[in-house]
N, C-alpha and C. Protein backbone atom coordinates (compact mmCIF):
# COMPACT_ATOMS: atom_id res chain seq x y z
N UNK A 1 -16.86 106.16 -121.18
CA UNK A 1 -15.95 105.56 -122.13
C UNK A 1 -14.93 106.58 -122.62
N UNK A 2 -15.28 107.63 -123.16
CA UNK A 2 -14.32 108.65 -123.28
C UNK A 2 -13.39 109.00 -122.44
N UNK A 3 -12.30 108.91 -122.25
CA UNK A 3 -11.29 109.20 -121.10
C UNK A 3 -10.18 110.52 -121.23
N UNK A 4 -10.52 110.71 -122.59
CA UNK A 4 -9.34 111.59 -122.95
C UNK A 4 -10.10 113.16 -123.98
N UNK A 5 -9.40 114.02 -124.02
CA UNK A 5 -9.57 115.07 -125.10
C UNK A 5 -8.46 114.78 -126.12
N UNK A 6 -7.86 114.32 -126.12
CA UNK A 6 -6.67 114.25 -127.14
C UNK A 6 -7.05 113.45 -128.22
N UNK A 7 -7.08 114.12 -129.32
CA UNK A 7 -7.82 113.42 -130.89
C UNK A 7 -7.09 112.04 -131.12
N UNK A 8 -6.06 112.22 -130.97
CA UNK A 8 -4.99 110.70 -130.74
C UNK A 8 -5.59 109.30 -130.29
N UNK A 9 -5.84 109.78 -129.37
CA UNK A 9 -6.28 108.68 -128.24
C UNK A 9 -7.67 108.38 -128.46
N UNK A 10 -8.55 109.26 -128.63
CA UNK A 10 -10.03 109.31 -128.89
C UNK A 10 -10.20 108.25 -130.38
N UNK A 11 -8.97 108.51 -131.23
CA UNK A 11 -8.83 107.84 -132.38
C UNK A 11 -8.79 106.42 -131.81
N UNK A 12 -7.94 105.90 -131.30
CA UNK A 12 -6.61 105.02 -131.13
C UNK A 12 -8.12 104.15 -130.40
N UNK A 13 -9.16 104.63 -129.51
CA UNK A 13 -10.07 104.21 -129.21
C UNK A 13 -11.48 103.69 -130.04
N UNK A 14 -11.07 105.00 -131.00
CA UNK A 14 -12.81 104.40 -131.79
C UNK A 14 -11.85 103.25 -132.45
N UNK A 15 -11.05 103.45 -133.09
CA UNK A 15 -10.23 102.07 -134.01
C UNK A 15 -10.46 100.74 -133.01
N UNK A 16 -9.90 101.16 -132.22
CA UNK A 16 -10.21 99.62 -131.24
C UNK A 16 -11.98 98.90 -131.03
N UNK A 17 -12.58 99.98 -130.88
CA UNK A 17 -14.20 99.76 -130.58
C UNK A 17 -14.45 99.32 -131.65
N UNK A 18 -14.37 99.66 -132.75
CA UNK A 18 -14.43 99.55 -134.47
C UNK A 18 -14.28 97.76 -134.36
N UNK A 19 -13.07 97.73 -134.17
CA UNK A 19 -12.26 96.70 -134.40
C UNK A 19 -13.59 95.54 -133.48
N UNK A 20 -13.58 95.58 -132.35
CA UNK A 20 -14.52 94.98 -131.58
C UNK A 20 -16.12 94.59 -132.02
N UNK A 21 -16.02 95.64 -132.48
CA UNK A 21 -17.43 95.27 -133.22
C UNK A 21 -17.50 94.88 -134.37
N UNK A 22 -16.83 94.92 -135.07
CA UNK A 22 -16.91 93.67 -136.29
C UNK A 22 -16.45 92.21 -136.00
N UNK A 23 -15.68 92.38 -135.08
CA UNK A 23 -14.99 90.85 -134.76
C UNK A 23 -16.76 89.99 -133.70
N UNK A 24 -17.43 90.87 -133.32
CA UNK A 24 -18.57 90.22 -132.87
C UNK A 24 -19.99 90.10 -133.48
N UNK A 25 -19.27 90.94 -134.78
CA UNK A 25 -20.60 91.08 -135.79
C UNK A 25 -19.97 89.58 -136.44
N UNK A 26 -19.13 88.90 -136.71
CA UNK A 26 -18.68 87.51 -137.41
C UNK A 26 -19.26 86.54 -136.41
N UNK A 27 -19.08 86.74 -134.88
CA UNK A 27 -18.99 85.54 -133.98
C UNK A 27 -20.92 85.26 -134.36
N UNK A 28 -21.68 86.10 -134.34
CA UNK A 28 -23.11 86.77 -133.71
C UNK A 28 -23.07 85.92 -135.14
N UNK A 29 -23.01 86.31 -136.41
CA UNK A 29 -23.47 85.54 -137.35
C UNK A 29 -22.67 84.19 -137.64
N UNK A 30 -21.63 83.56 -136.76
CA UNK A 30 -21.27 82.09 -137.03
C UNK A 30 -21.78 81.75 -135.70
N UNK A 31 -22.39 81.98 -135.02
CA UNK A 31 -23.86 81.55 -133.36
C UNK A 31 -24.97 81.30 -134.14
N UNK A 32 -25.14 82.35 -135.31
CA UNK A 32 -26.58 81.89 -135.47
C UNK A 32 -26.96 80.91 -136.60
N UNK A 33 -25.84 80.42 -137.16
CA UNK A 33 -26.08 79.48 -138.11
C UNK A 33 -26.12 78.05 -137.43
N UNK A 34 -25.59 77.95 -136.18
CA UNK A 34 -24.98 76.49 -135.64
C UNK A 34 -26.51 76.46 -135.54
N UNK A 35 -27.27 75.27 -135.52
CA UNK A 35 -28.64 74.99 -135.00
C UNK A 35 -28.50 74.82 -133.33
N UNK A 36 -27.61 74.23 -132.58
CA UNK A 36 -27.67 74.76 -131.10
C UNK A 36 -27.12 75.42 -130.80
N UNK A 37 -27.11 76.44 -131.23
CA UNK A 37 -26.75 78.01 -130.76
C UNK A 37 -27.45 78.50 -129.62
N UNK A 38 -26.33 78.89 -128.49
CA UNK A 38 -27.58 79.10 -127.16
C UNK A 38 -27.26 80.66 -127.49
N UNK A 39 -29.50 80.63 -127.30
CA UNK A 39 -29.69 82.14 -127.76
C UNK A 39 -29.29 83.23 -126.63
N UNK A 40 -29.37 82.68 -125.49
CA UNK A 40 -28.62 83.49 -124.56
C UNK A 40 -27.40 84.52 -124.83
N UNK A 41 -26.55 83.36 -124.96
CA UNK A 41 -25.42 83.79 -125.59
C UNK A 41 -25.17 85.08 -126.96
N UNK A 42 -26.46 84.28 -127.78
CA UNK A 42 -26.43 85.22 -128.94
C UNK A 42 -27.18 87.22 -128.55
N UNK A 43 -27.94 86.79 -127.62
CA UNK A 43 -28.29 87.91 -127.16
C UNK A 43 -27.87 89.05 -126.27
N UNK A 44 -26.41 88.42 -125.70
CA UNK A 44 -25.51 89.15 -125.24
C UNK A 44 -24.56 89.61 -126.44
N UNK A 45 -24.55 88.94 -126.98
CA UNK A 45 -23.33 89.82 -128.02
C UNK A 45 -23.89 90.52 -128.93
N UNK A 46 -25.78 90.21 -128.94
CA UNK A 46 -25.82 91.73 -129.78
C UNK A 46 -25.96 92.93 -128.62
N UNK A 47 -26.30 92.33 -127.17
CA UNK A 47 -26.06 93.85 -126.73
C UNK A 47 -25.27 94.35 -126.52
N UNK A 48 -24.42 94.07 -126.15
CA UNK A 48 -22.81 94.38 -126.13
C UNK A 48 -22.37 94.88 -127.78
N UNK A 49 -23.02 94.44 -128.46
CA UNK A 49 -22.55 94.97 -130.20
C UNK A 49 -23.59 96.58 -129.48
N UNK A 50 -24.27 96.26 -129.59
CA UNK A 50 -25.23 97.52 -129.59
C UNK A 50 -24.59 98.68 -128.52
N UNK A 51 -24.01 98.12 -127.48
CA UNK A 51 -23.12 99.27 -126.38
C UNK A 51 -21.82 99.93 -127.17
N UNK A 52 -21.36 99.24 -128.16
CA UNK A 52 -20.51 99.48 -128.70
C UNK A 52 -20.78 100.59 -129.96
N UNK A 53 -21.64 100.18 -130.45
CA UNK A 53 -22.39 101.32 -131.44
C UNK A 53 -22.14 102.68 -130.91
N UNK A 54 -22.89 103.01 -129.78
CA UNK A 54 -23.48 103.68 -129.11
C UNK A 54 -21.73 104.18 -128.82
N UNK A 55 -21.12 103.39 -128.49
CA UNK A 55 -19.83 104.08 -127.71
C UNK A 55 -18.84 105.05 -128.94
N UNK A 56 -18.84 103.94 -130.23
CA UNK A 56 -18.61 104.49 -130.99
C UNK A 56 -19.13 106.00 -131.72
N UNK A 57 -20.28 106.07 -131.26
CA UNK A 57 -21.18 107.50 -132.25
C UNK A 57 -20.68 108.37 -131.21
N UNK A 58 -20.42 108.04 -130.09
CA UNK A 58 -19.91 109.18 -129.39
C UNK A 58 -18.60 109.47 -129.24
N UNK A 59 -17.92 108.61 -129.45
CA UNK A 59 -16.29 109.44 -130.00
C UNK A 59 -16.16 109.42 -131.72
N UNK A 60 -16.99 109.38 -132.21
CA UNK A 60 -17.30 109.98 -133.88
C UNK A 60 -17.75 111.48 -133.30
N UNK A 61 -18.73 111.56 -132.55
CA UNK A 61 -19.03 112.90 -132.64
C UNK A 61 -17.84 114.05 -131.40
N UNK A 62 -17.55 113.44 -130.21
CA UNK A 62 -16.41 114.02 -130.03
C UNK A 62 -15.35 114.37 -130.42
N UNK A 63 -15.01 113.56 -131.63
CA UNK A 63 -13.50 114.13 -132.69
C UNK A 63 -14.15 115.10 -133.90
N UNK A 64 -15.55 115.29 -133.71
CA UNK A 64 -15.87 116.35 -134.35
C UNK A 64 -15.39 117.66 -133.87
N UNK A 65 -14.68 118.73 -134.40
CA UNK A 65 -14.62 120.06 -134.23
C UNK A 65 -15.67 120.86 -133.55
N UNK A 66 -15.77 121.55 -132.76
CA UNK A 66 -17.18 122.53 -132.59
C UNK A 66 -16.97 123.65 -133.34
N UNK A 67 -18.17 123.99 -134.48
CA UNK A 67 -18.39 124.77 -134.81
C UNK A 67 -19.20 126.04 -134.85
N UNK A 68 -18.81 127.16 -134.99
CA UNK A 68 -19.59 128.33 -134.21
C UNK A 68 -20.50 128.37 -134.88
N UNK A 69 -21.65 128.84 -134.39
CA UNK A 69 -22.89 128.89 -134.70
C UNK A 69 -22.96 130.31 -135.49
């Protein structure tokens, strides 16, 4: 997922992932209120929420600085 070193872009990316994952944290909780909600469905968009997590902590921690030990 990371494609770039440039803090810019690494940004311009978590904002978007950001963005993605709240817009499926709304869908995931208006799926699970409908009573035929196919759970299928609901169980792909939390993993896909969950890939996104994951994608996110790692360009959080890549726009971290390295600091000398």
């Amino acid at each position: 997922m990371i494609e770039s070193d440039d803090p810019a872009v690494l940004a311009r990316q978590l904002a978007e992932l950001r963005l993605e994952h709240r817009d499926l944290d709304v869908a995931i909780e208006r799926l699970v209120r409908e009573p035929d909600a196919d759970e299928l469905t609901v169980k792909r968009l939390k993993k896909r929420k969950l890939w996104l997590k994951d994608c996110i902590s790692r360009l959080e921690s890549a726009l971290i600085p390295d600091e000398p030990a």
